[in-house]
Protein backbone atom coordinates (compact mmCIF):
# COMPACT_ATOMS: atom_id res chain seq x y z
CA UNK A 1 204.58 113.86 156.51
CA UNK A 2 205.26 110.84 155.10
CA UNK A 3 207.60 108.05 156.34
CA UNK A 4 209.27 107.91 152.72
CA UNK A 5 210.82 111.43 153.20
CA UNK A 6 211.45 111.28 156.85
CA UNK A 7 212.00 107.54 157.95
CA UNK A 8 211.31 106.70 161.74
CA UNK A 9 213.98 107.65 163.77
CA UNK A 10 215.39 103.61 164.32
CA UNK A 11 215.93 102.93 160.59
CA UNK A 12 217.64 106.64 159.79
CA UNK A 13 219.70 105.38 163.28
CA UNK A 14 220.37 102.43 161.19
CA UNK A 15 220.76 104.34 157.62
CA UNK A 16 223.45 106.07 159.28
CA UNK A 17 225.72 102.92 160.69
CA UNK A 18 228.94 102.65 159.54
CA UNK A 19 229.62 99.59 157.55
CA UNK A 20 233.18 98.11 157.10
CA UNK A 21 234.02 97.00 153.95
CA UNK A 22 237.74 96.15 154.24
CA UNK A 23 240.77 96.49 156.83
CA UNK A 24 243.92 97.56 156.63
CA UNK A 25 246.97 94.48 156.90
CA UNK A 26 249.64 96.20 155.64
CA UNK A 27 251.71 98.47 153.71
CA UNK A 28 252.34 97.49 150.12
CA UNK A 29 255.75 98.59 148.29
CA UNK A 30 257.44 102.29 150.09
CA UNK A 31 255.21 104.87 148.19
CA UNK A 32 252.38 104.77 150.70
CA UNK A 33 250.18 101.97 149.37
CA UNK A 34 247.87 99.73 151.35
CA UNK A 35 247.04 96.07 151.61
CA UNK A 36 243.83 95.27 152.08
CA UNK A 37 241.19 92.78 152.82
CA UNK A 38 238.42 93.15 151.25
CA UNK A 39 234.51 92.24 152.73
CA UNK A 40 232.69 93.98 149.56
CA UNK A 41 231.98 93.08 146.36
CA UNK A 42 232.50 96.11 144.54
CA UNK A 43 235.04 98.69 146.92
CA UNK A 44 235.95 100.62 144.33
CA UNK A 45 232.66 102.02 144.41
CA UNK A 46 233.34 104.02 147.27
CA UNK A 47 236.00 107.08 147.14
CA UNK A 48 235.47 107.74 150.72
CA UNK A 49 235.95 106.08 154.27
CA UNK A 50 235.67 106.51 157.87
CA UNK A 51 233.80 109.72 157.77
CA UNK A 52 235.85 111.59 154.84
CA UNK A 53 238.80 110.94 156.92
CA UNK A 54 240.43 108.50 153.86
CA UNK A 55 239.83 109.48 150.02
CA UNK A 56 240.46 106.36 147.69
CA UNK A 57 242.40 107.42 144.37
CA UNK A 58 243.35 103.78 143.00
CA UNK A 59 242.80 100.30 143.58
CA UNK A 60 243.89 97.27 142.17
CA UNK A 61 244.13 93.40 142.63
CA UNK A 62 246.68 92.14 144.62
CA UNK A 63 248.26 88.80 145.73
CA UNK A 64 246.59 88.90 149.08
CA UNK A 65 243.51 90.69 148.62
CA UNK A 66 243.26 94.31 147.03
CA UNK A 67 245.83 97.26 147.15
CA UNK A 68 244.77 100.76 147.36
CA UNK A 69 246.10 104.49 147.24
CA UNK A 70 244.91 107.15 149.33
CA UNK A 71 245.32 110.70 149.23
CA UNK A 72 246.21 111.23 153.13
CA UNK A 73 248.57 108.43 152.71
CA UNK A 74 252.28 109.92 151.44
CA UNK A 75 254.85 106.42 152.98
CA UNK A 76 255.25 103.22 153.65
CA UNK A 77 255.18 104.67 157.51
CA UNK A 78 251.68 106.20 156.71
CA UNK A 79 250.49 103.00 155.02
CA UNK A 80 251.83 100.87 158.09
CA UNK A 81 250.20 102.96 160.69
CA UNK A 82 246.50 101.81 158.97
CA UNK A 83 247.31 98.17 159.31
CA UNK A 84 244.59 96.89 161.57
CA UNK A 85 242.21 99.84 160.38
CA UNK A 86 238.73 99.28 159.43
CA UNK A 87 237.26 101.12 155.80
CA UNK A 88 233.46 102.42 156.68
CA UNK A 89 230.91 103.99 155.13
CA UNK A 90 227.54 104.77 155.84
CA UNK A 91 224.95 102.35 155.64
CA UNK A 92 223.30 105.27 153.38
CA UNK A 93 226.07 104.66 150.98
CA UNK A 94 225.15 100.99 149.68
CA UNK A 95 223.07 99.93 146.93
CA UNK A 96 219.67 99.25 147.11
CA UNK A 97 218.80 95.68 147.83
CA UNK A 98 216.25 93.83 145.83
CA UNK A 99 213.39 92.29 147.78
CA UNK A 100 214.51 89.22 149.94
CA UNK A 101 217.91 90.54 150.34
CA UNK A 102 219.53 92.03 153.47
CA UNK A 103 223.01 93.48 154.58
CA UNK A 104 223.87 91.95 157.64
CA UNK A 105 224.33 95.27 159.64
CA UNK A 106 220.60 95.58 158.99
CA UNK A 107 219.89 92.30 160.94
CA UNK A 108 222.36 92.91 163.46
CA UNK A 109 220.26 94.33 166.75
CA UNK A 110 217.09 93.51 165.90
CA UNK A 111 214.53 92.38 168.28
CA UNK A 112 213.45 88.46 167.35
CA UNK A 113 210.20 87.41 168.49
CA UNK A 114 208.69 83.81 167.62
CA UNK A 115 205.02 83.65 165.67
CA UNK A 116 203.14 84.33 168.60
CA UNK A 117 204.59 87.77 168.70
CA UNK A 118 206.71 86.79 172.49
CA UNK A 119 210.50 87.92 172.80
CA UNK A 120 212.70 85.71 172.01
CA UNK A 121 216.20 87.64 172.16
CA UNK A 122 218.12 89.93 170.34
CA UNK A 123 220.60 89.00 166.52
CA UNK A 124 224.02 89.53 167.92
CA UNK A 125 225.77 88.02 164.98
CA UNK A 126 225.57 86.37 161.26
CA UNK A 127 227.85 84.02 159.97
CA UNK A 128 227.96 82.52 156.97
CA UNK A 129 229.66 78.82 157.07
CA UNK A 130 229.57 77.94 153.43
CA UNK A 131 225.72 76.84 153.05
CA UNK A 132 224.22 80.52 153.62
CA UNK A 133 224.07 82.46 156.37
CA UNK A 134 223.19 81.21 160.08
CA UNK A 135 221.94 84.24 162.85
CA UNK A 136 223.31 83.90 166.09
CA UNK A 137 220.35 85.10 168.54
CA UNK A 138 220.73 86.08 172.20
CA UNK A 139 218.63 85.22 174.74
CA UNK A 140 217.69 88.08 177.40
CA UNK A 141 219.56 85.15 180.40
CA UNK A 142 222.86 85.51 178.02
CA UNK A 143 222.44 81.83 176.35
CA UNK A 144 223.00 81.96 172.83
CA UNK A 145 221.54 79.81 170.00
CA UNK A 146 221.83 79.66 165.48
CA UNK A 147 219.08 79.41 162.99
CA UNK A 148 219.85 79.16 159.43
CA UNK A 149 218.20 82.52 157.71
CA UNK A 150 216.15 80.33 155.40
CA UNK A 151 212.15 80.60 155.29
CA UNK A 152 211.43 77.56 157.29
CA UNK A 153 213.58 79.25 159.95
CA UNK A 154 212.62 82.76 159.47
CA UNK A 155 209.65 83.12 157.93
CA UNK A 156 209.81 86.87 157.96
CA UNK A 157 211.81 90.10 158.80
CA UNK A 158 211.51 93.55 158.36
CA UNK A 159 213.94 96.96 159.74
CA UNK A 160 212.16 96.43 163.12
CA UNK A 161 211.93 92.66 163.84
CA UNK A 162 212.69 89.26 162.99
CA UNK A 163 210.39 86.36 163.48
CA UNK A 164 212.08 82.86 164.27
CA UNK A 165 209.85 79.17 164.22
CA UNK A 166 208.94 78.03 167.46
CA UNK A 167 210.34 74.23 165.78
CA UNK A 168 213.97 76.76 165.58
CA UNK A 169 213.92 78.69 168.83
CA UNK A 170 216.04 76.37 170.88
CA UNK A 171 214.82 76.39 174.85
């Protein structure tokens, strides 16, 4: 069988992981509309989140980030009760990326070893502090330490493993 129809079972663990693109801070007007901020590019792309569990029907610019309309949402009590709520969908459910580009919930977890091949920790976190984005790796002792994902830093990654300079891997 080949691993194109069946993929290994880590990266169909991670195909499956939900991904939030937005949260819930607010209800907007008293017909049952949402506030929303908004993580994604393109939400509207998606009519369904959290498992089926809320089905988009309209969404539109607002002052404060985007408002929406769902179908399981009737009030302004219903709206309120999301605030705080995270929008998922599957990792399955994004685009395709083109080579060189990564979703963060793809980096998040992986192993990191150095260019020797030894352990170096695990990516607990990205952030992104205006000049691209930085990974936050874990050590296995618990210490904690940033690289900038840029080449010199990270010369490569793949679904199973990223690979940090030895002149990056802080001691």
């Amino acid at each position: 069988m080949s691993s194109e129809t069946n993929p290994p079972p880590a990266a169909s663990k991670r195909q499956d992981r939900p991904v939030t693109l937005a949260v819930a801070i607010g209800a907007h007007g008293v017909a049952g509309e949402v506030r929303l901020k908004v993580f994604a590019e393109d939400l509207g792309a998606h009519k369904s989140f959290n498992n089926g569990t809320l089905t988009l029907k309209k969404l539109r610019d607002g002052t404060n980030g985007m408002i929406a309309r769902f179908a399981e949402v009737a009030d302004r009590s219903a709206a309120e009760k999301l605030r705080g709520t995270e929008l998922t969908v599957p990792r399955s459910a994004l685009p395709p990326l083109e080579e060189g580009e990564y979703y963060h919930v793809d980096l998040l977890g992986l192993p990191v070893i150095d260019e020797d091949g030894m352990s170096i920790g695990t990516v607990v976190a990205i952030e992104d502090f205006g000049a691209g984005d930085v990974i936050e790796i874990e050590r296995p002792n618990g210490k904690r330490f940033m690289v900038p994902m840029r080449d010199e830093a990270v010369p490569d990654w793949n679904e199973d493993r990223l690979i940090v300079s030895a002149a990056f891997a802080e001691g």
